[in-house]
Protein backbone atom coordinates (compact mmCIF):
# COMPACT_ATOMS: atom_id res chain seq x y z
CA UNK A 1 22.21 41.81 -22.72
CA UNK A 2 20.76 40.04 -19.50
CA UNK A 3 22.70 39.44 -16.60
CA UNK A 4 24.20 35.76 -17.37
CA UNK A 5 25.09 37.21 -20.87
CA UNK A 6 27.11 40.21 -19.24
CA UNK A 7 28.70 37.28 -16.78
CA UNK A 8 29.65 35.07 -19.58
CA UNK A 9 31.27 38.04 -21.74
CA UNK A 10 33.06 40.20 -18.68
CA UNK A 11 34.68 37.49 -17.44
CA UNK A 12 35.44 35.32 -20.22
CA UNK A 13 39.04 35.34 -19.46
CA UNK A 14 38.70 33.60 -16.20
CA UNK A 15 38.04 30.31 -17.66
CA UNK A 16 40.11 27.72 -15.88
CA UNK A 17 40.63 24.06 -15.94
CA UNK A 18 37.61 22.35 -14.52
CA UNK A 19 35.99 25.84 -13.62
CA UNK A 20 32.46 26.62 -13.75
CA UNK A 21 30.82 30.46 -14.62
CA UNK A 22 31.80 32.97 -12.42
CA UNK A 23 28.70 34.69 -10.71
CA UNK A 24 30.22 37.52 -8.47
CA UNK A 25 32.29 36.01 -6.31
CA UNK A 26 35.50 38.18 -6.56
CA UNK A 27 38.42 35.84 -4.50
CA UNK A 28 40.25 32.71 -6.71
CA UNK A 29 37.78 30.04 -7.59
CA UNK A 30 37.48 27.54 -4.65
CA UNK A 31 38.68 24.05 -4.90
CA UNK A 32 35.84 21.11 -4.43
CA UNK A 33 35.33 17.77 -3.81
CA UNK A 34 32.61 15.46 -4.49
CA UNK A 35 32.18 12.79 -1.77
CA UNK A 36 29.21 10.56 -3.48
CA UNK A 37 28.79 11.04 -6.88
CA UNK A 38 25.37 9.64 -7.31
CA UNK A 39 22.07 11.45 -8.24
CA UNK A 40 22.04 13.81 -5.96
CA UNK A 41 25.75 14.30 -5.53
CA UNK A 42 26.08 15.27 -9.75
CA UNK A 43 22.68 17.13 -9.34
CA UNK A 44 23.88 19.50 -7.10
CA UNK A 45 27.88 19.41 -8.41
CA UNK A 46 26.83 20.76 -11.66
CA UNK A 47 24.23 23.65 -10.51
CA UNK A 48 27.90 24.53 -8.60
CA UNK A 49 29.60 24.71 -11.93
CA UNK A 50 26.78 26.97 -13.19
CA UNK A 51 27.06 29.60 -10.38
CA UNK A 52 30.84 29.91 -9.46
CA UNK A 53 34.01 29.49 -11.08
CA UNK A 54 35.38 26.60 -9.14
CA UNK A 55 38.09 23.73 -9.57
CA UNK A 56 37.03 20.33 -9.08
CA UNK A 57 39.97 19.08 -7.61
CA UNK A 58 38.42 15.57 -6.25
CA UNK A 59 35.49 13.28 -7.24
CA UNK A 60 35.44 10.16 -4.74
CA UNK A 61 32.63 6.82 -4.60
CA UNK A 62 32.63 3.18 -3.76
CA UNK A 63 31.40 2.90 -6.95
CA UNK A 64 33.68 2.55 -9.98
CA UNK A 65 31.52 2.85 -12.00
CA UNK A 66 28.92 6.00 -10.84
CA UNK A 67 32.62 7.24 -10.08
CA UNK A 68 33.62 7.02 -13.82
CA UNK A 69 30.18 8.29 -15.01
CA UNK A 70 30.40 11.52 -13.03
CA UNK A 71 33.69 12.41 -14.25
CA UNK A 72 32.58 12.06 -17.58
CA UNK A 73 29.56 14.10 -17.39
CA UNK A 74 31.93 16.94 -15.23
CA UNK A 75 34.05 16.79 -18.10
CA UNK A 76 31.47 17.14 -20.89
CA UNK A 77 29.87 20.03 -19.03
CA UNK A 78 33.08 21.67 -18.97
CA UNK A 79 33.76 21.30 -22.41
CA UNK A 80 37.57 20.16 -21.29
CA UNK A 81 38.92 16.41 -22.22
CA UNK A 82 41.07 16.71 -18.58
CA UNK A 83 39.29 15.05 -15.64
CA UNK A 84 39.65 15.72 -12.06
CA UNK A 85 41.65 13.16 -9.95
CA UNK A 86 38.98 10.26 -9.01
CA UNK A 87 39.08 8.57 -5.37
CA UNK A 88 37.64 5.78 -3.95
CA UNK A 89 38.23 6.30 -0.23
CA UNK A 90 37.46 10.12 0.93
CA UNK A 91 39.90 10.32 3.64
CA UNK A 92 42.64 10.05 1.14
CA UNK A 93 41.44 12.44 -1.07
CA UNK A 94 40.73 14.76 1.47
CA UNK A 95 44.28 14.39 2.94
CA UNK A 96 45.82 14.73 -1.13
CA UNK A 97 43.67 17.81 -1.62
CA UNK A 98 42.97 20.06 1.15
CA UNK A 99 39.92 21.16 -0.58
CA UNK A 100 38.26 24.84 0.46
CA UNK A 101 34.59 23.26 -0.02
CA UNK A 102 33.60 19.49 0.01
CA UNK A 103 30.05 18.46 -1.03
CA UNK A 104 28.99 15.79 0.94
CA UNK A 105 26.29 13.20 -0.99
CA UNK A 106 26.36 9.79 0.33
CA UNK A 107 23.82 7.79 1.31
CA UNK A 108 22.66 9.29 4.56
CA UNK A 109 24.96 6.60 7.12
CA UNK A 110 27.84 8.03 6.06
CA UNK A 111 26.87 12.05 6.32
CA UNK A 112 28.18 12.42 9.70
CA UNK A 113 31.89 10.69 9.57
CA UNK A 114 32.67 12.21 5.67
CA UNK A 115 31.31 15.92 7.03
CA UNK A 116 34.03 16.50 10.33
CA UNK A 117 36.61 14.68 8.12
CA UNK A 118 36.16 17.58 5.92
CA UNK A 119 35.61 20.16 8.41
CA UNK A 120 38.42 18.80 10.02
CA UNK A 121 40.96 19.48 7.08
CA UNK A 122 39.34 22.58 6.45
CA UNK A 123 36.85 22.57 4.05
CA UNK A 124 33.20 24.12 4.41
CA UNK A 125 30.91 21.84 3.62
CA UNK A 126 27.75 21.58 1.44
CA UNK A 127 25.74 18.22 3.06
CA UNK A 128 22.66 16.54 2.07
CA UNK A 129 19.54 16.08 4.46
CA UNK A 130 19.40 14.27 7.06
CA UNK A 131 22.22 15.52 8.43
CA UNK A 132 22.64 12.13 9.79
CA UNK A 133 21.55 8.81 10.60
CA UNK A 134 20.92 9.34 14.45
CA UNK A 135 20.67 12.22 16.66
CA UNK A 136 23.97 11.97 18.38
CA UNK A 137 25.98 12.26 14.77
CA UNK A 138 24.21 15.49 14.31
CA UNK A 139 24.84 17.21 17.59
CA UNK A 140 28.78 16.11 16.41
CA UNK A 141 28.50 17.87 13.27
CA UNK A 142 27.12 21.25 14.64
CA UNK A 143 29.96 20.62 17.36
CA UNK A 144 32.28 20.35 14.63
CA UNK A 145 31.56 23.05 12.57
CA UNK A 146 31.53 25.55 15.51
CA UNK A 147 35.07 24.15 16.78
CA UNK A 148 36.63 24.35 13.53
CA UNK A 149 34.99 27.21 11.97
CA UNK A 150 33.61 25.96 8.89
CA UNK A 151 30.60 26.66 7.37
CA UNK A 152 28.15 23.85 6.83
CA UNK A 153 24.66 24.55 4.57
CA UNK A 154 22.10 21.41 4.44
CA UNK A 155 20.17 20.93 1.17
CA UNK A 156 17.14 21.39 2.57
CA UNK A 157 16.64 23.80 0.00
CA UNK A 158 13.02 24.60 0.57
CA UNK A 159 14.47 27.18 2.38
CA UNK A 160 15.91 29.01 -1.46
CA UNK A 161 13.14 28.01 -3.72
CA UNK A 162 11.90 30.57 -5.29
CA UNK A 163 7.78 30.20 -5.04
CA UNK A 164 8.68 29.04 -1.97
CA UNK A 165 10.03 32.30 -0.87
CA UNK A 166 7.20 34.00 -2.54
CA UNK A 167 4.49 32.24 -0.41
CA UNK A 168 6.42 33.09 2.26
CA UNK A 169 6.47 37.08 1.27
CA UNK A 170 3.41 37.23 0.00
CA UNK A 171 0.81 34.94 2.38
CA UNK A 172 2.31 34.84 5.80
CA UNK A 173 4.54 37.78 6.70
CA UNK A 174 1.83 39.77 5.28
CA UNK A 175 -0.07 38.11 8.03
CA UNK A 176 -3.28 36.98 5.45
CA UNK A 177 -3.05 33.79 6.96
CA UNK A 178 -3.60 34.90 10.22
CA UNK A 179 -3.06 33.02 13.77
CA UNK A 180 -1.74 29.47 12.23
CA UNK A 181 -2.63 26.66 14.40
CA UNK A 182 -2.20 23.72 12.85
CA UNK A 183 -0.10 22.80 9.52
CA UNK A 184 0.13 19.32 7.60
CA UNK A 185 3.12 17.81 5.85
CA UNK A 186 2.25 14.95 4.02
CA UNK A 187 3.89 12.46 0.77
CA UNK A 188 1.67 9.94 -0.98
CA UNK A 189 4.62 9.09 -3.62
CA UNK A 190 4.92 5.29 -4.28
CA UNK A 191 8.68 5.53 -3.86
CA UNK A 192 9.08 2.93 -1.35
CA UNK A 193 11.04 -0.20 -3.12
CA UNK A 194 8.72 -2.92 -4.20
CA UNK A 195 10.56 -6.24 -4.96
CA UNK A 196 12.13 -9.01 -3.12
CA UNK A 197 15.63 -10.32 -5.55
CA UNK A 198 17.76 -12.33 -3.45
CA UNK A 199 21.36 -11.25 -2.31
CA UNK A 200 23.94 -11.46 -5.01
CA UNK A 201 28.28 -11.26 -4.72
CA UNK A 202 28.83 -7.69 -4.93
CA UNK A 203 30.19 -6.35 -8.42
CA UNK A 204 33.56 -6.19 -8.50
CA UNK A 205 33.19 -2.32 -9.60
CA UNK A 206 32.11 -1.84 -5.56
CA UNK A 207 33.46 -1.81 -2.67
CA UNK A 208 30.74 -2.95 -0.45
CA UNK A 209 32.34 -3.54 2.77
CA UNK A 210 33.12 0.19 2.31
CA UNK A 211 29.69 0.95 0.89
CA UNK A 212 28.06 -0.46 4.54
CA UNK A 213 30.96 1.84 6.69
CA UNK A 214 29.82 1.93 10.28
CA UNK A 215 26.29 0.70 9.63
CA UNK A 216 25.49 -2.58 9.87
CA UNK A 217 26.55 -4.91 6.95
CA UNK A 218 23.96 -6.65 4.68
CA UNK A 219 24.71 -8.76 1.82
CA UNK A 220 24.81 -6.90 -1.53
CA UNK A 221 21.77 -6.72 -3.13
CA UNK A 222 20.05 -4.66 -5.72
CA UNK A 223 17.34 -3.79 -3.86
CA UNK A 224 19.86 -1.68 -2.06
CA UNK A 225 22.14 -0.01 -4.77
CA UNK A 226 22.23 2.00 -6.75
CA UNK A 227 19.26 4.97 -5.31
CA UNK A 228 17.24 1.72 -3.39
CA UNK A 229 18.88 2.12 -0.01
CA UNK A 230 16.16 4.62 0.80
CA UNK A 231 14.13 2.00 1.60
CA UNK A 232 16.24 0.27 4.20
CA UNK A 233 16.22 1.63 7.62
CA UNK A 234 19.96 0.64 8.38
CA UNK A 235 21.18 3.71 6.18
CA UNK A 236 18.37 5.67 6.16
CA UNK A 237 15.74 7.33 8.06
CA UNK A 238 13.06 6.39 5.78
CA UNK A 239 10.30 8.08 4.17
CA UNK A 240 10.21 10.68 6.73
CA UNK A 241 14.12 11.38 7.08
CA UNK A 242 13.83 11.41 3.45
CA UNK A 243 10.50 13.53 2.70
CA UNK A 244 8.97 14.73 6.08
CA UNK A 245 12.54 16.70 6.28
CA UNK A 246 11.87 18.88 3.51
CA UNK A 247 8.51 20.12 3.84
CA UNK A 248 8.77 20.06 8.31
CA UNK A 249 12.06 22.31 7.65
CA UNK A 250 10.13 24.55 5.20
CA UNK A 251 7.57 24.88 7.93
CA UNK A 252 10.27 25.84 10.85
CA UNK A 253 11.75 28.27 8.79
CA UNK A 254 8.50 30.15 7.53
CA UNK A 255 7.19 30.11 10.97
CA UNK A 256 10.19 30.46 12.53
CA UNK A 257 10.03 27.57 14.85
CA UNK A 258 13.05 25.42 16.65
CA UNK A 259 12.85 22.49 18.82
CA UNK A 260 9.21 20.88 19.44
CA UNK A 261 7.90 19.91 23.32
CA UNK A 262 7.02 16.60 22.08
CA UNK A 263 7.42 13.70 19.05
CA UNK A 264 5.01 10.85 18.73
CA UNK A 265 4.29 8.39 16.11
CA UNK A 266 2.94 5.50 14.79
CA UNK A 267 3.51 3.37 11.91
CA UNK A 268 4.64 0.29 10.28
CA UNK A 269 4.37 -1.67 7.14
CA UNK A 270 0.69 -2.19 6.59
CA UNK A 271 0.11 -2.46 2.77
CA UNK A 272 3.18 -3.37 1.27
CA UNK A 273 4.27 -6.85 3.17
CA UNK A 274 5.93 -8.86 -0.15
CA UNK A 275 8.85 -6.25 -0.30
CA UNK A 276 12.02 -6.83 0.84
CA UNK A 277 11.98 -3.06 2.04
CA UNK A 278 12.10 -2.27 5.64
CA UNK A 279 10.90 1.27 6.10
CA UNK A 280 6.93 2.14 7.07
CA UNK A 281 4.33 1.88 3.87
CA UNK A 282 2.39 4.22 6.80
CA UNK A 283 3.53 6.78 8.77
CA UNK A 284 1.61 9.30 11.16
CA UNK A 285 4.07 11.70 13.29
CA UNK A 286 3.14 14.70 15.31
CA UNK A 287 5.30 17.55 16.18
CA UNK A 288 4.32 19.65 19.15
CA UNK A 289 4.60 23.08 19.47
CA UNK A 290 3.42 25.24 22.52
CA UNK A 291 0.15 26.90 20.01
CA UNK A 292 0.81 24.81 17.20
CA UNK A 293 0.95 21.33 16.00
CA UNK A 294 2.42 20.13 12.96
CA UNK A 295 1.15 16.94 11.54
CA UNK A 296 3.04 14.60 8.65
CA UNK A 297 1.99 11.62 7.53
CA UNK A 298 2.93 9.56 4.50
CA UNK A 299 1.53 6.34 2.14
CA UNK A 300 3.57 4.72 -0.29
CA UNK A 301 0.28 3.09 -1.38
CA UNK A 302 -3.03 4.34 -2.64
CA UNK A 303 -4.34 7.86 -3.66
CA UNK A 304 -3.12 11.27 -2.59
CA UNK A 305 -5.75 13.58 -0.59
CA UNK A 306 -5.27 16.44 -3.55
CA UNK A 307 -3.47 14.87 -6.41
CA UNK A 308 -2.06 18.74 -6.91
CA UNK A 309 -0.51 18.31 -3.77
CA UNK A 310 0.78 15.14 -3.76
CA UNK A 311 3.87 16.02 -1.50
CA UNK A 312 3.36 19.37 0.31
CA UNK A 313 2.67 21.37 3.19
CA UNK A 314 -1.13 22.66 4.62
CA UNK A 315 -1.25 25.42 6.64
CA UNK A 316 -4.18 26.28 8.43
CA UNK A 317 -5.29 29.85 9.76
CA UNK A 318 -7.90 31.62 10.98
CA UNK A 319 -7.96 34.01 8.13
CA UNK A 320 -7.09 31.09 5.30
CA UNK A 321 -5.51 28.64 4.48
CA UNK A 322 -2.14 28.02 2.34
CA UNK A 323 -1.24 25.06 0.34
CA UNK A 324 2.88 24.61 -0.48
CA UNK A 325 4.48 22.25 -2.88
CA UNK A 326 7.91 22.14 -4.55
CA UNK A 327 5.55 22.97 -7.90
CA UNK A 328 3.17 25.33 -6.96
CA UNK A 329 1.45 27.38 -3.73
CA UNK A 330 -2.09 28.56 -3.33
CA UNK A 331 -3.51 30.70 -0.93
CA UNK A 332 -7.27 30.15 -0.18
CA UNK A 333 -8.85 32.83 1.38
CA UNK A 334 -11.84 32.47 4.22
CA UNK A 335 -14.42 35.30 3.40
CA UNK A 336 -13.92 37.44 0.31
CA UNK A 337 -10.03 38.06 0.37
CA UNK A 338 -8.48 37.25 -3.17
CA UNK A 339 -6.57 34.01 -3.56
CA UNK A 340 -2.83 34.19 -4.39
CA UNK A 341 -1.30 31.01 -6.82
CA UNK A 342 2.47 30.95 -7.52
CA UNK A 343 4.07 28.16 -9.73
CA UNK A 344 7.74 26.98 -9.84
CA UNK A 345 10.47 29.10 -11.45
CA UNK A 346 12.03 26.82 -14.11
CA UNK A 347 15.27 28.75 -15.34
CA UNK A 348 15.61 27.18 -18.53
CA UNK A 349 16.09 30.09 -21.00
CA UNK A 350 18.98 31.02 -18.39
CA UNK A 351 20.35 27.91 -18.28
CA UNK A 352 19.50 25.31 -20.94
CA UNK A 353 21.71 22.86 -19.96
CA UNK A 354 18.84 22.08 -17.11
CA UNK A 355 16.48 20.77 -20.28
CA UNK A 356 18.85 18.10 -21.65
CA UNK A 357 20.65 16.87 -18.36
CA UNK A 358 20.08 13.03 -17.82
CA UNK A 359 17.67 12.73 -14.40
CA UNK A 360 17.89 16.11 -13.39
CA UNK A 361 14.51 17.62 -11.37
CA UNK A 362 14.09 20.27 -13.29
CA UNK A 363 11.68 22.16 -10.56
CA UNK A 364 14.51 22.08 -8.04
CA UNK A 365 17.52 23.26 -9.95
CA UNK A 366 16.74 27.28 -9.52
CA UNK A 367 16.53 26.61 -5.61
CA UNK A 368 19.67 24.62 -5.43
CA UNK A 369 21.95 27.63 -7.49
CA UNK A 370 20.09 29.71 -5.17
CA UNK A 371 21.13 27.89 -2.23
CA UNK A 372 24.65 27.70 -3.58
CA UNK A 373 24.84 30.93 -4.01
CA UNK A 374 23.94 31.64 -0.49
CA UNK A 375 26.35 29.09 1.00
CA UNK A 376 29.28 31.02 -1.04
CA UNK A 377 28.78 34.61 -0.23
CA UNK A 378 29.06 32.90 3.10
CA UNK A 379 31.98 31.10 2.50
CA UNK A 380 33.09 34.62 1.96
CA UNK A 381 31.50 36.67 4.83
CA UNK A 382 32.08 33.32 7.38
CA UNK A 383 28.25 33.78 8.60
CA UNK A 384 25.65 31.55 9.01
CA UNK A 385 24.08 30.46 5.55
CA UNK A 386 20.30 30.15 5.60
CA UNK A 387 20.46 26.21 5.83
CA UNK A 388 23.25 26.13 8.66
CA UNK A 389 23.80 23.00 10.66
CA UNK A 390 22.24 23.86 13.23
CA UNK A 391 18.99 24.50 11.93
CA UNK A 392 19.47 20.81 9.38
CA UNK A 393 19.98 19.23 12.97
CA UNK A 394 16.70 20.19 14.42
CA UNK A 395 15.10 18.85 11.45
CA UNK A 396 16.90 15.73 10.66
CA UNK A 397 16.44 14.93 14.36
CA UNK A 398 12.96 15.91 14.36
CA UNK A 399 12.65 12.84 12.16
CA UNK A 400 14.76 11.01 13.16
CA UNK A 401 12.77 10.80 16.71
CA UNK A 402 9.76 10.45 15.08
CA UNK A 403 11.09 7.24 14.07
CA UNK A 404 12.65 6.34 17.26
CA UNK A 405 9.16 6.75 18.79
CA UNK A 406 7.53 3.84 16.77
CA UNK A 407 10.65 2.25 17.26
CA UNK A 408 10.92 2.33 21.33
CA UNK A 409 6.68 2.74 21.52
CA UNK A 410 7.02 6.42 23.19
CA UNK A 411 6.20 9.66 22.93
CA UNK A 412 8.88 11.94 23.57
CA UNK A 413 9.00 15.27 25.59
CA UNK A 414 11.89 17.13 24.58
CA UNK A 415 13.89 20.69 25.98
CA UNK A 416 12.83 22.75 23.50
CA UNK A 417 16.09 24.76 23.60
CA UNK A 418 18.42 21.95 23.69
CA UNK A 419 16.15 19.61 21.79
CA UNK A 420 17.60 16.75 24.70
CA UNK A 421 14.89 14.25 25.58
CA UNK A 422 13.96 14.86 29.14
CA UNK A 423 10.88 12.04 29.60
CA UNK A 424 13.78 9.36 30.03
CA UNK A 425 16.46 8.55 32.34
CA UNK A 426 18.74 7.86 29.51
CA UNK A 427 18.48 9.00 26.20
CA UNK A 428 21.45 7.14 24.87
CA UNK A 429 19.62 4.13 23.23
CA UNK A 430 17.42 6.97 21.63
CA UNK A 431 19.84 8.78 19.99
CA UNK A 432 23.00 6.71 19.00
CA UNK A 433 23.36 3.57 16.81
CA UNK A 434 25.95 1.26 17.55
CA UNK A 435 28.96 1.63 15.15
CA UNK A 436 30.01 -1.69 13.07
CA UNK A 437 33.74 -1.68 13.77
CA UNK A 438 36.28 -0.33 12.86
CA UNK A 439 34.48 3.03 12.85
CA UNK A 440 34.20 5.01 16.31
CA UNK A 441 31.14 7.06 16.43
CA UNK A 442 31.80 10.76 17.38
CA UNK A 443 30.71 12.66 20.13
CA UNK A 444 30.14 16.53 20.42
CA UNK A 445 33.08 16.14 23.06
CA UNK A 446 35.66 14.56 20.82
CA UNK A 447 35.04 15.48 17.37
């Protein structure tokens, strides 16, 4: 009998109306809400009901209809014909429920103003990278969640992949790599939107006016939604708030670096001109350490460098050299050491659901129970989980800069304890977007 088989049978009796599998958790099943139940949003709500036994007491969207589909699937998965109460607004559900956790999964606008509502009734909070759309909403958040106690894990979850953690063992604290000097992050996916439909009256299954929030307001169009708004800077940080997060946070926390000295970057849409998208094709951005530089760049066009390593991160040391992906790792030895090579953990005989769920990323479900399970035991110890705010606002901000430095044509020098821009008389215009009314932006001071 393996472990998930001794799980399933000891605790059989603890099977509870829209619960998941208990995993070792030993106080009353938590109650949840979903706030965005898109991709991402179901992808991670269901790894939740695989690791703990939970009630979903609240699934809230815009969307009627992604609304609908994600009960449905929550409900299958449970095996249960009941369905958890379904919201369209999340105050109101958070005000209804009270919730002990809330999973935050919007598009990335609304992270900030959905996360300190929750905090704010209570809940700790699971919340998808970045943490937010501009650098003032994330110094809120970690404000937040240190005023009201919660705690708040990103899903940068790079940080709980398995390989990942093995590279980290194996190559680097074992010092093989040697002094690192210089490191790459790079993404040569073609997943910038490539089309140019004309704006269309939104569905009445949507409510758009919602969907915008404090952003600015664009027509409907389905460029934008459902999964397009990626490419469309006004509620999202592009290709590297969406990409360069991951594998720049994955690099902070195996070298154990926080705030850079400076953020430059250049960029722009060179290639890809018919597209109604606004976000960079091309995107060079460098990340300054006192010994170390960090380097991403990204093409939505043309060929990757190593078609193995398509979306990754390069380290370079004196003694070798390291190669990181979410699918693989591969140390490369200078001189006669031995190379390593470690490949994804899949999970699949444990959990088989993962090989017949619709859109699921099969390579990242093992990291994602992994970093579930590490936000709960925290939930239960009240300590720091290893993707705490905090360390998701250095990195979404790190991006988010990067950005702002095409944007405003500088290269910024930051406090690299405070991570405050200190090159400019006022940083305001740098870090805060205006809000569309009638949403107030927050401020570490009044959140």
């Amino acid at each position: 009998m393996d472990r998930r088989e001794f799980l399933y049978s000891g605790f059989a009796g603890l099977a509870l109306p829209l619960s998941g599998v208990f995993v070792g958790h030993r106080t009353k099943p938590k109650r949840v809400v979903q706030i965005g139940c898109g991709w991402y949003g179901k992808t991670v709500l269901l790894r939740l009901l695989q690791v703990a036994p939970v009630q979903i007491v609240g699934l809230c969207d815009v969307d009627r209809r992604m609304l609908e589909g994600a009960a449905d699937i929550v409900s299958k998965r449970l095996k249960t014909d009941k369905r958890p109460p379904l919201y369209t607004d999340f105050r109101t559900m958070l005000q209804e429920q009270e919730p002990d956790i809330a999973i935050v999964s919007t598009p990335d606008h609304w992270h900030c103003l959905a996360a300190i509502a929750a905090m704010k009734h209570g809940a700790d909070v699971y919340v998808e990278k970045p943490i937010s759309r501009d650098v003032l909403e994330g110094r809120s958040m970690v404000a937040a969640a240190r005023k009201y106690g919660r705690v708040v894990q990103v899903n940068t979850q790079r940080r709980s992949t398995p390989h990942i953690v093995e590279a980290r063992d194996r190559v680097l604290r074992e010092g093989l790599l040697g002094k690192v000097g210089h490191v790459e992050v790079y993404c040569y996916y073609h997943m910038r939107y490539r089309g140019n439909p004309p704006d269309q009256t939104p569905p009445d299954w949507i409510d758009w006016d919602m969907w915008c929030g404090p952003a600015p307001f664009r027509p409907y169009n389905p460029a934008l939604h459902p999964r397009r708004w990626r490419s469309f800077g006004e509620y999202c940080n592009g290709i590297v708030g969406d990409m360069c997060i991951h594998m720049l946070d994955m690099v902070r926390w195996m070298l154990d670096l926080g705030w850079p000295r400076r953020i430059s970057s250049s960029g722009g849409i060179y290639v890809e001109k018919n597209s109604i998208a606004n976000v960079p094709d091309t995107q060079t951005a460098v990340f300054e350490y006192d010994d170390l530089t960090v380097v991403w760049q990204h093409r939505t066009w043309g060929s990757p460098i190593d078609p193995d390593y398509p979306w990754a991160a390069t380290f370079y040391g004196e003694k070798g050299t390291l190669k990181v992906s979410v699918h693989r790792y591969d140390f490369i030895p200078r001189g006669r050491g031995k190379p390593i090579h470690g490949d994804v953990v899949y999970e699949l005989d444990q959990y088989p659901e993962d090989r017949t769920e619709p859109d699921l990323e099969r390579h990242v479900a093992p990291a994602i129970r992994r970093h579930l399970r590490n936000f709960l035991d925290c939930v239960e110890s009240r300590q720091k989980p290893v993707a705490d705010i905090e360390q998701g606002h250095i990195s979404s901000a790190c991006c988010i800069l990067a950005n702002e430095a095409v944007e405003h044509g500088l290269t910024l020098e930051l406090d690299p304890h405070s991570g405050r821009i200190v090159n400019v008389e006022d940083e305001e215009p740098i870090i805060k977007r205006p809000y569309r009314k009638p949403w107030v932006h927050p401020t570490p001071e009044a959140v």
